[in-house]
N, C-alpha and C. Protein backbone atom coordinates (compact mmCIF):
# COMPACT_ATOMS: atom_id res chain seq x y z
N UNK A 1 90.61 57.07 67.03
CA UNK A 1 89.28 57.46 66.62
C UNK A 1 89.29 58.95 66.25
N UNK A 2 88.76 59.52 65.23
CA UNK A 2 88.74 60.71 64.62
C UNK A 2 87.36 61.59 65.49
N UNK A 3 88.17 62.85 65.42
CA UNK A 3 86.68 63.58 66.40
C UNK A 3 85.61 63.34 65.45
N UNK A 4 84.43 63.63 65.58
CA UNK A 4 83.23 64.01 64.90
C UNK A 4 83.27 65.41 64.32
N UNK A 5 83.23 65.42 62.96
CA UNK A 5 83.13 67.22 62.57
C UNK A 5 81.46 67.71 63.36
N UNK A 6 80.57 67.10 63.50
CA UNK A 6 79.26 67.18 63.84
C UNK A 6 79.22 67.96 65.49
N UNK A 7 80.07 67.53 65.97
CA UNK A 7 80.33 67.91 67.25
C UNK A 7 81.31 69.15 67.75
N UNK A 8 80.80 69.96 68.70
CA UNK A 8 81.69 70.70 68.85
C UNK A 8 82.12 70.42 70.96
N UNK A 9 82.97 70.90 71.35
CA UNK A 9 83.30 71.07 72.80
C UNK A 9 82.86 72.77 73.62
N UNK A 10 81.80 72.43 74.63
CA UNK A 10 81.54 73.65 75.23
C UNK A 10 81.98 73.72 76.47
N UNK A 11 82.44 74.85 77.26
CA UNK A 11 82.38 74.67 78.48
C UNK A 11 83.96 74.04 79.31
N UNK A 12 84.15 74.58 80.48
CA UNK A 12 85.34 73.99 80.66
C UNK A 12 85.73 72.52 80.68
N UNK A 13 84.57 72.02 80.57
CA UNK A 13 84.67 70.31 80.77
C UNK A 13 84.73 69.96 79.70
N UNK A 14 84.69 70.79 78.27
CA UNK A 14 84.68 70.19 77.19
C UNK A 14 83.40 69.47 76.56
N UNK A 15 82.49 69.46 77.00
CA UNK A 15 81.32 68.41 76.84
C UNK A 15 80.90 68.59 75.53
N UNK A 16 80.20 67.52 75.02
CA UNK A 16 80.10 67.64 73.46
C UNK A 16 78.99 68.30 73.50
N UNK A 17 78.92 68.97 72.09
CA UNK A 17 77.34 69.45 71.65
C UNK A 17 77.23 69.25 70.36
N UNK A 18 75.80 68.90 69.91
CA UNK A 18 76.15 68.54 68.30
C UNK A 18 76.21 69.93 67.65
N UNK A 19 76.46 69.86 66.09
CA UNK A 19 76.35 70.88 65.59
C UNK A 19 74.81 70.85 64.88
N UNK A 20 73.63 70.96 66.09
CA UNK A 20 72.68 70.98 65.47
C UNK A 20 71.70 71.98 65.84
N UNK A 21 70.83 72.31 64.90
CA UNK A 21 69.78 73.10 64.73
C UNK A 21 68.93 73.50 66.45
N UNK A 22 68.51 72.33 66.71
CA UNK A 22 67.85 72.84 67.65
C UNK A 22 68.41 72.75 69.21
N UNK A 23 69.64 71.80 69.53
CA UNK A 23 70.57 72.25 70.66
C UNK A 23 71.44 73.38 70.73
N UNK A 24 71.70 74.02 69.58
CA UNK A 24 72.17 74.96 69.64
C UNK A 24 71.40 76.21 70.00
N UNK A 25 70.34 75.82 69.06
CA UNK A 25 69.04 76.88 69.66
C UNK A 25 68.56 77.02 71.03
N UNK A 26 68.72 75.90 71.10
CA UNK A 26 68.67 75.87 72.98
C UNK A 26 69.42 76.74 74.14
N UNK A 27 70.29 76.17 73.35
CA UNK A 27 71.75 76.66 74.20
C UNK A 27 71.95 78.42 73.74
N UNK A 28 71.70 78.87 73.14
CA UNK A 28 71.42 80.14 72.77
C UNK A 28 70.76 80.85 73.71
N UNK A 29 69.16 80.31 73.71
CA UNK A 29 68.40 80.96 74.10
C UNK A 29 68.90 80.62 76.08
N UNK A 30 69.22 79.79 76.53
CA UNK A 30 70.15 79.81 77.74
C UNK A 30 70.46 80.80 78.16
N UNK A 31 71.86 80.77 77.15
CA UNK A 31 72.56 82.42 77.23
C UNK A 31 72.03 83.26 77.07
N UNK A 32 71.50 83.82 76.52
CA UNK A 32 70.37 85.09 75.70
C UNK A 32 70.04 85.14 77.34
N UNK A 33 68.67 84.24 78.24
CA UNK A 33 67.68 84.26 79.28
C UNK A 33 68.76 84.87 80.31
N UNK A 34 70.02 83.99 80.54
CA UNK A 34 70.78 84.68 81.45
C UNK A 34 71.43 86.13 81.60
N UNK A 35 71.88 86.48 80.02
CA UNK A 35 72.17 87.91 80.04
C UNK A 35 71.57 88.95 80.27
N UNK A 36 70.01 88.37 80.06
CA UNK A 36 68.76 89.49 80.41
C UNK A 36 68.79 89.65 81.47
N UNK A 37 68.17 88.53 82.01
CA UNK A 37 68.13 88.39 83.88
C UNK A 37 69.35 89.10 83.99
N UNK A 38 70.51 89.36 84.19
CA UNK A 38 71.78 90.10 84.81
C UNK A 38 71.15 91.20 84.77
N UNK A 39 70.94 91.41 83.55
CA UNK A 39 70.49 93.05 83.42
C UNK A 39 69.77 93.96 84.07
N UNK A 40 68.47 92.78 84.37
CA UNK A 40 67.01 93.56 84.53
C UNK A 40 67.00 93.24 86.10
N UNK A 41 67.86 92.83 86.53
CA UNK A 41 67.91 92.33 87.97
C UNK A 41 67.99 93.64 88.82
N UNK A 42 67.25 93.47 89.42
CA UNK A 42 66.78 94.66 90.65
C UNK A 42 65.44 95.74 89.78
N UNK A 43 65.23 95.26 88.71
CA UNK A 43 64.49 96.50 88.03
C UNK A 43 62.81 96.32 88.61
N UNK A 44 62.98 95.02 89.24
CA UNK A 44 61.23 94.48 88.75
C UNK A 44 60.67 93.79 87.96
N UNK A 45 61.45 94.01 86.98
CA UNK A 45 60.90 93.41 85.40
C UNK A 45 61.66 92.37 84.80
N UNK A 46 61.07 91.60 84.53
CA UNK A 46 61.78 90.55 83.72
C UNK A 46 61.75 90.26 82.81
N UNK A 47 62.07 89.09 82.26
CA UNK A 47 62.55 89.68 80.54
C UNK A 47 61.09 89.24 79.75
N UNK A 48 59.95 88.65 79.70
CA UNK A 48 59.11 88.48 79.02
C UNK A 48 58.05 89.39 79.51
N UNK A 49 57.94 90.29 80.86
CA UNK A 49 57.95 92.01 80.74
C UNK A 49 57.92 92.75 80.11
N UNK A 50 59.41 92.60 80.15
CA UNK A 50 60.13 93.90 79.20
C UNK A 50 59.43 93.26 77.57
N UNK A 51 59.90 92.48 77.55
CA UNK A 51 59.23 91.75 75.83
C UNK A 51 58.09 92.84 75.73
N UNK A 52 56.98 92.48 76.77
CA UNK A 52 55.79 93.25 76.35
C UNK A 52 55.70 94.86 76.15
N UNK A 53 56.56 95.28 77.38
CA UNK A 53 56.69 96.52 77.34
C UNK A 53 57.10 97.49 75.94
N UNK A 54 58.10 96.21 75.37
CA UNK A 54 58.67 96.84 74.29
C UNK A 54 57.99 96.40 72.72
N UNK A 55 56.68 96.23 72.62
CA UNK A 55 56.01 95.74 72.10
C UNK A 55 54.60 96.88 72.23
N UNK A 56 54.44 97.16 73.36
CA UNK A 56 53.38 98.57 73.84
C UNK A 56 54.18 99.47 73.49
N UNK A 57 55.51 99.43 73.42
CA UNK A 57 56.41 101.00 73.23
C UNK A 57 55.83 101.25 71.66
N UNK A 58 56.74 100.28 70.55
CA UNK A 58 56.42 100.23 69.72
C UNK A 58 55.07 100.33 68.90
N UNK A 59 54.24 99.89 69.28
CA UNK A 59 52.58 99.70 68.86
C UNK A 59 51.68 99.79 69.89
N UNK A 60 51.70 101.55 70.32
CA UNK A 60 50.71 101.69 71.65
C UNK A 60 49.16 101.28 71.30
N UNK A 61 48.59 100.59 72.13
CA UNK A 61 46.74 100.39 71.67
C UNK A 61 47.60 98.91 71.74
N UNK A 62 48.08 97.97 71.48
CA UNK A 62 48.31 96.81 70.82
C UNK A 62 47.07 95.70 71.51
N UNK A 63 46.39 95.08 71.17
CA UNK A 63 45.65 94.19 71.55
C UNK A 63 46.72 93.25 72.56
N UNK A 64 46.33 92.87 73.99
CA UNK A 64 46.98 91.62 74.88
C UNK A 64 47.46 90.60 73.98
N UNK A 65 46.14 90.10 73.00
CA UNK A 65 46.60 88.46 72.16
C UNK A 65 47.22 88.66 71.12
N UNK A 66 47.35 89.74 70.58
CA UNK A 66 48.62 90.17 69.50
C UNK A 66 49.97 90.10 69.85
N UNK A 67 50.34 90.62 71.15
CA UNK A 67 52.02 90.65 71.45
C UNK A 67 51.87 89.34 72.17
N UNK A 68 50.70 88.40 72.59
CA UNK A 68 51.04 87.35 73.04
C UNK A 68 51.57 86.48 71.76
N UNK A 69 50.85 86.68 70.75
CA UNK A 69 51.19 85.53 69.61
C UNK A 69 52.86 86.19 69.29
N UNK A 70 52.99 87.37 69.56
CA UNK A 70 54.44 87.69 68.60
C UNK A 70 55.02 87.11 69.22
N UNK A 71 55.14 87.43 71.17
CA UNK A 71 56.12 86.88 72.04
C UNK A 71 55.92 85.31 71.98
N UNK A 72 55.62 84.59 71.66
CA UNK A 72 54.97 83.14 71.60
C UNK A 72 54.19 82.81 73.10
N UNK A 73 53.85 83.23 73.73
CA UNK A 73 52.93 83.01 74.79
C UNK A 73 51.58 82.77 74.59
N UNK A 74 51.18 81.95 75.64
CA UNK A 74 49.91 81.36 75.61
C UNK A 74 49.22 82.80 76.06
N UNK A 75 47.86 82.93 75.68
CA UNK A 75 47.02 84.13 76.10
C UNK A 75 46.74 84.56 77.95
N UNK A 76 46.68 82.84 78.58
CA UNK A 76 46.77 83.54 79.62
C UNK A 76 47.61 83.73 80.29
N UNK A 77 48.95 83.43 79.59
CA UNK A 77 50.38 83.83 80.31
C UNK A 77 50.33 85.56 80.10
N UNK A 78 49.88 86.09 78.83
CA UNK A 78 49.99 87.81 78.51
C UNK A 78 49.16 88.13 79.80
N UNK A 79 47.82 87.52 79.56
CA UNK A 79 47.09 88.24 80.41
C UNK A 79 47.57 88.51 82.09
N UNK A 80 48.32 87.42 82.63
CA UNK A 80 49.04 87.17 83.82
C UNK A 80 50.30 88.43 83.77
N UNK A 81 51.07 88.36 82.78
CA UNK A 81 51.72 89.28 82.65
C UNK A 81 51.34 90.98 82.55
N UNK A 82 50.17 90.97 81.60
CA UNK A 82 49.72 92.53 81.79
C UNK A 82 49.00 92.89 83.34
N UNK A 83 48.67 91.92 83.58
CA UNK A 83 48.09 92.06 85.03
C UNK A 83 49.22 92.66 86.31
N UNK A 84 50.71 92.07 85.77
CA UNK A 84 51.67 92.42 86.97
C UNK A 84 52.28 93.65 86.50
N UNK A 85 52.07 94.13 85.18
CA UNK A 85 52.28 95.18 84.39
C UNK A 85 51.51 96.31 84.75
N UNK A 86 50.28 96.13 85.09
CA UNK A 86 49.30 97.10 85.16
C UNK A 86 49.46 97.16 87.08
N UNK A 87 49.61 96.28 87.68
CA UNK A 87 49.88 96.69 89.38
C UNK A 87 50.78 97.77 89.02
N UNK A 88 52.20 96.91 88.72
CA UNK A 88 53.37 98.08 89.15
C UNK A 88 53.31 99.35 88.23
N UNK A 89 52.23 99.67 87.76
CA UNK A 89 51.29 101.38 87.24
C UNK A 89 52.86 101.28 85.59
N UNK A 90 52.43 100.33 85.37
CA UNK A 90 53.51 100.66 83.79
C UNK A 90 52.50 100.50 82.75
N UNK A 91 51.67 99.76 82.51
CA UNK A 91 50.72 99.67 81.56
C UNK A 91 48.97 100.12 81.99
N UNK A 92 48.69 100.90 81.15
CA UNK A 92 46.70 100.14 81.06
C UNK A 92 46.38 99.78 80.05
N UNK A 93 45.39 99.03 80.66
CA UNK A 93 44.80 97.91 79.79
C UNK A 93 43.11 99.11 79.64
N UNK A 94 42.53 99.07 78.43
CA UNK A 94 41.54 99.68 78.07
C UNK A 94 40.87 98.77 76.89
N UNK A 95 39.35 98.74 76.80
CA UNK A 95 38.65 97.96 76.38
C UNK A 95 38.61 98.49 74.72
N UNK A 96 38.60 97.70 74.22
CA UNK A 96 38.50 97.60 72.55
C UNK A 96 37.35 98.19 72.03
N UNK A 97 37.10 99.48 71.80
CA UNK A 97 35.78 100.16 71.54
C UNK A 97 34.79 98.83 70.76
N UNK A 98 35.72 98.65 69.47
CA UNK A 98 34.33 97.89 68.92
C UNK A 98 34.91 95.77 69.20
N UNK A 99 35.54 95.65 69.32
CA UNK A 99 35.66 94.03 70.14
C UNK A 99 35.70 94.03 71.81
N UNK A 100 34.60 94.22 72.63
CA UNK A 100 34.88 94.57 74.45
C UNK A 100 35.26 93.45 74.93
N UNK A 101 35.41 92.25 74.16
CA UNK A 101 36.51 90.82 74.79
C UNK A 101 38.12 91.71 74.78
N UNK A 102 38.46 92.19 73.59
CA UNK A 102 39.62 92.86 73.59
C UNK A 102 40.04 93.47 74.45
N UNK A 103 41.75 93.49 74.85
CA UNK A 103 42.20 94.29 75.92
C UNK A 103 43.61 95.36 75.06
N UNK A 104 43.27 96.55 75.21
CA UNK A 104 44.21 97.74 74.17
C UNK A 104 45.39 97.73 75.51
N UNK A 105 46.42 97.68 74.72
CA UNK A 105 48.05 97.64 76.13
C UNK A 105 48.45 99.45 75.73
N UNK A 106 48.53 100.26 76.74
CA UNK A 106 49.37 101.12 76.61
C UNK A 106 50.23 101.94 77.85
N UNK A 107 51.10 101.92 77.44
CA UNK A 107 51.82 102.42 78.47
C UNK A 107 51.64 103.95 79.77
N UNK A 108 52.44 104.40 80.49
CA UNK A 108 52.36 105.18 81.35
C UNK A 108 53.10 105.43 81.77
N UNK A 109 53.08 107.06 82.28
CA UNK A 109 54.31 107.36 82.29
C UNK A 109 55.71 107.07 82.88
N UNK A 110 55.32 106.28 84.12
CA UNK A 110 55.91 105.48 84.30
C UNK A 110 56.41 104.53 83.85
N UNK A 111 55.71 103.56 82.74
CA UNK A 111 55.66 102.58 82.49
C UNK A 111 57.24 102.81 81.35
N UNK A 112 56.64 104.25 80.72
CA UNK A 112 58.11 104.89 79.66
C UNK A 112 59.21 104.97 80.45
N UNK A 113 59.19 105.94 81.22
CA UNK A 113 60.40 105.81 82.54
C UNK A 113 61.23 104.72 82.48
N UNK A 114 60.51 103.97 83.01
CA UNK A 114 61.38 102.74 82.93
C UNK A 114 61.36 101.84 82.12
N UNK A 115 60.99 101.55 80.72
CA UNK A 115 61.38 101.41 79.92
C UNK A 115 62.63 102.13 79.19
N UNK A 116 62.52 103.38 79.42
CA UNK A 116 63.68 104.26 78.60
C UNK A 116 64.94 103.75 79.58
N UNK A 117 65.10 103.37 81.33
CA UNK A 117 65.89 103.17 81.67
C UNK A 117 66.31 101.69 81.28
N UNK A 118 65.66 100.92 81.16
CA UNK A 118 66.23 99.73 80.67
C UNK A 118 66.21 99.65 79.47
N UNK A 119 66.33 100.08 78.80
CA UNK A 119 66.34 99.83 77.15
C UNK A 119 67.97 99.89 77.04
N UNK A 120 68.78 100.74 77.71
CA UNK A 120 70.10 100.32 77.42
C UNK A 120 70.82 99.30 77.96
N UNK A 121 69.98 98.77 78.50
CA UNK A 121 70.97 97.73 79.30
C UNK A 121 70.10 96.23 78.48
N UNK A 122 69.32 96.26 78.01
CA UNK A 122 68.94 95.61 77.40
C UNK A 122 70.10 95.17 76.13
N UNK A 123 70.17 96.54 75.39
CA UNK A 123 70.97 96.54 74.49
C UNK A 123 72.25 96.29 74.54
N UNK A 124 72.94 96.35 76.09
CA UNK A 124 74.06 96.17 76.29
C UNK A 124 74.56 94.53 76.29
N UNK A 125 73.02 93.69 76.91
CA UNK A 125 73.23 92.42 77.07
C UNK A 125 73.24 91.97 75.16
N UNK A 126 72.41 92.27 74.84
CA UNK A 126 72.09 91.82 73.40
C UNK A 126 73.84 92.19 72.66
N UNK A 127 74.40 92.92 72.60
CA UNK A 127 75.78 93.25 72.46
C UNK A 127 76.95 91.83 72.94
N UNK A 128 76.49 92.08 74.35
CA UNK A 128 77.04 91.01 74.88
C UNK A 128 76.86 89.57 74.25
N UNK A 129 75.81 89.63 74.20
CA UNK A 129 75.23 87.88 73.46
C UNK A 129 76.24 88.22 71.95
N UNK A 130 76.63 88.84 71.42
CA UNK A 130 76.75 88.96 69.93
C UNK A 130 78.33 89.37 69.92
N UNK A 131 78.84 89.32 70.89
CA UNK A 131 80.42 89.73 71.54
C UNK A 131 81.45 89.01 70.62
N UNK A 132 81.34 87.79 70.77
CA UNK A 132 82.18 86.63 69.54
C UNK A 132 82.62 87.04 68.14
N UNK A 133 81.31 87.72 67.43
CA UNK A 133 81.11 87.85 66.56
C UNK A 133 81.58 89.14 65.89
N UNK A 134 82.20 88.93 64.54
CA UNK A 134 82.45 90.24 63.86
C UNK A 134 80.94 91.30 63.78
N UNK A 135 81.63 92.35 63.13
CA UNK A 135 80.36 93.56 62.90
C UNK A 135 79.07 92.55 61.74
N UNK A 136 80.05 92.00 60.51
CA UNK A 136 78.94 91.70 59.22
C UNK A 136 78.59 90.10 60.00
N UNK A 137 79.28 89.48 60.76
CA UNK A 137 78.60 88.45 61.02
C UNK A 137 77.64 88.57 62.25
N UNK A 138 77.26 89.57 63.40
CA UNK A 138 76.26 89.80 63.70
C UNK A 138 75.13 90.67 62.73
N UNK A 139 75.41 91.23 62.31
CA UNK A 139 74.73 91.11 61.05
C UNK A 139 73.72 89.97 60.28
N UNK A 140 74.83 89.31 59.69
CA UNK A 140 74.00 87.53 59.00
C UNK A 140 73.70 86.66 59.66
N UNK A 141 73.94 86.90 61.55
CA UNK A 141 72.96 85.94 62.14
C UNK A 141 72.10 86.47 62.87
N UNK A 142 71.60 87.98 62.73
CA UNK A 142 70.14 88.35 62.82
C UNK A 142 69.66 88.23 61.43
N UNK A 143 69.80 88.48 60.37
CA UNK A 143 69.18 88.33 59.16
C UNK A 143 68.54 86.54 58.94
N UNK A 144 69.59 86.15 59.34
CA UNK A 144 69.60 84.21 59.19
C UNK A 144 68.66 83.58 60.42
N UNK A 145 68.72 84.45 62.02
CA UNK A 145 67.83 84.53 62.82
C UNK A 145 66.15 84.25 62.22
N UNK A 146 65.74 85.71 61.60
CA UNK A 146 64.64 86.42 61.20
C UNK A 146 64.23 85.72 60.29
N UNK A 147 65.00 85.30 59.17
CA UNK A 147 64.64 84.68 57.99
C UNK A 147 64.06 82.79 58.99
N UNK A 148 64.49 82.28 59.83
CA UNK A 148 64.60 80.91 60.23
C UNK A 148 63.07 81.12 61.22
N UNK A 149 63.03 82.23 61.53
CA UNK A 149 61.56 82.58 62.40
C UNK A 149 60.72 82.64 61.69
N UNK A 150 60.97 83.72 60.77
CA UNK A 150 59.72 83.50 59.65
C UNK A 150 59.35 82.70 58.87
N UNK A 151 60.28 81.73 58.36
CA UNK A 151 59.87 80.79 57.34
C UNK A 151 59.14 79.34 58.11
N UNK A 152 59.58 79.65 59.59
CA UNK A 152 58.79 78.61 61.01
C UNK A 152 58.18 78.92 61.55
N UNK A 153 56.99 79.75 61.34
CA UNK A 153 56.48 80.29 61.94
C UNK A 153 55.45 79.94 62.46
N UNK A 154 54.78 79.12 61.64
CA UNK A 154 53.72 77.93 61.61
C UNK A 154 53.95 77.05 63.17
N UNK A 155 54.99 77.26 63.07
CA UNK A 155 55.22 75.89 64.03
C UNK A 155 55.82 76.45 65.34
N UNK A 156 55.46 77.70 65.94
CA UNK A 156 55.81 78.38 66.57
C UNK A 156 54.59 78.72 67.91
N UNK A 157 54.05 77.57 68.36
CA UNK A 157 53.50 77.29 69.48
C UNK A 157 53.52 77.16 71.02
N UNK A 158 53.04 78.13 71.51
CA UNK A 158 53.41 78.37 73.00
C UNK A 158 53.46 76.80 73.38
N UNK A 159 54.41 76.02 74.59
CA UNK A 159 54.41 75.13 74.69
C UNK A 159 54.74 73.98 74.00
N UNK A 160 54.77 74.09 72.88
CA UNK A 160 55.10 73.06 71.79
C UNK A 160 56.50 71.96 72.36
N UNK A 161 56.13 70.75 72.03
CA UNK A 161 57.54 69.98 72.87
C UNK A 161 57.22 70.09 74.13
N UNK A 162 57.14 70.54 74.66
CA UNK A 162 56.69 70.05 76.35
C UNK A 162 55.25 69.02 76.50
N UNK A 163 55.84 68.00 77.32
CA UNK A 163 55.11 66.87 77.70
C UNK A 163 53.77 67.41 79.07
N UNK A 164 52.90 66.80 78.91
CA UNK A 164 51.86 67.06 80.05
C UNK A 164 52.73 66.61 80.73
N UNK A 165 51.82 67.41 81.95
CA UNK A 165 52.58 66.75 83.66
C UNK A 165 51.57 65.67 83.40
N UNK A 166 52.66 64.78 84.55
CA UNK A 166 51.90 63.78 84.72
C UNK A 166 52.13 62.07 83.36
N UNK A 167 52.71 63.09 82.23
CA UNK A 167 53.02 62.06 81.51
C UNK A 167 53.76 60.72 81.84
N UNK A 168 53.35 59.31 80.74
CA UNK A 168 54.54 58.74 80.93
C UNK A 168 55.98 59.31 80.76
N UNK A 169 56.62 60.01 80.05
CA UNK A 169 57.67 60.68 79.61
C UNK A 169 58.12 61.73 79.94
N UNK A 170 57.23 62.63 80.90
CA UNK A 170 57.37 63.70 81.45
C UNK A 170 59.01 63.61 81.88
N UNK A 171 59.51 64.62 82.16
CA UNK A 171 61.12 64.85 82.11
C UNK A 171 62.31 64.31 81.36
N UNK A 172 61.90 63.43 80.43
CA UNK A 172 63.00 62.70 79.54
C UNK A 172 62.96 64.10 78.19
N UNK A 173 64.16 64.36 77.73
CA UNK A 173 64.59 64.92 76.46
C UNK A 173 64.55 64.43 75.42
N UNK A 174 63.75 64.91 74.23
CA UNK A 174 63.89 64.54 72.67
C UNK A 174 64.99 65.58 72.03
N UNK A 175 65.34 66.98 72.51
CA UNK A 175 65.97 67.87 71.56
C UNK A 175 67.27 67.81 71.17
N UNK A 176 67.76 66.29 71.39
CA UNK A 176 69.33 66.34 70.81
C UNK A 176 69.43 65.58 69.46
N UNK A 177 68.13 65.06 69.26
CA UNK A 177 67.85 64.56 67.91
C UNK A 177 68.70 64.75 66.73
């Protein structure tokens, strides 16, 4: 029997994986979640945190439901999040002069502090994730990344694919499709 070109072997056990779109994506973002966590471990912060943090770095004032839609989070996951943001004195939250539903994210000085301290280790994991890879081909798979986000963007829904609890189907997998 001839291997499958479709298939590749991961892992010391060899186990198959297809060569597809969205298990691979999976399996990415795996790795990616774990290299962060190494990183940010002992900091406090974790990596959809830091997401925000580095999102207030970038665009201080930022509205809560703006970096929620970038990060793909549901609104009251941000809000849960700026809330543990604003205890440990890294962010305030300040009211939207002319929308007062609005919540403005900006940082503190603290909040920079430690951002500036993890920003390299951030970068070190992101390195790490991209280790395999030549200089121009990390390169064309952030470009090929960016281009595959944006042109899906539509379909880029907090939760999306996850079954209610409680479902008939709840814990069975569709993503090897």
């Amino acid at each position: 029997m001839r291997p499958d070109p479709n298939i590749f072997k991961i892992g010391k056990d060899g186990l198959p994986l297809p060569r597809v779109a969205a298990p691979l994506a999976r399996r990415l973002q795996q790795i990616c979640a774990s290299l962060i966590a190494e990183e940010l471990e002992g900091s406090g912060v974790v990596q959809l945190e830091f997401a925000m943090l580095r999102f207030v770095v970038d665009m201080p004032g930022i509205e809560q439901r703006r970096v929620a839609d970038a990060i793909g989070i549901d609104r009251n996951s941000a809000s849960l999040i700026s809330d543990r943001l604003e205890r440990q004195g890294l962010i305030v939250r300040r009211i939207n002069d002319t929308d007062r539903r609005a919540r403005e994210l900006h940082l503190t000085g603290k909040g920079t502090q430690v951002f500036e301290t993890l920003l390299p280790k951030i970068r070190a994991a992101n390195d790490r994730i991209l280790s395999p890879l030549a200089a121009h081909e990390r390169t064309l798979l952030i470009d090929l990344l960016a281009k595959l986000v944006e042109g899906n963007g539509v379909h880029a829904r907090p939760g999306a694919g996850r079954r209610k609890r409680g479902s008939e189907r709840e814990g069975q997998f569709d993503e090897f499709a």
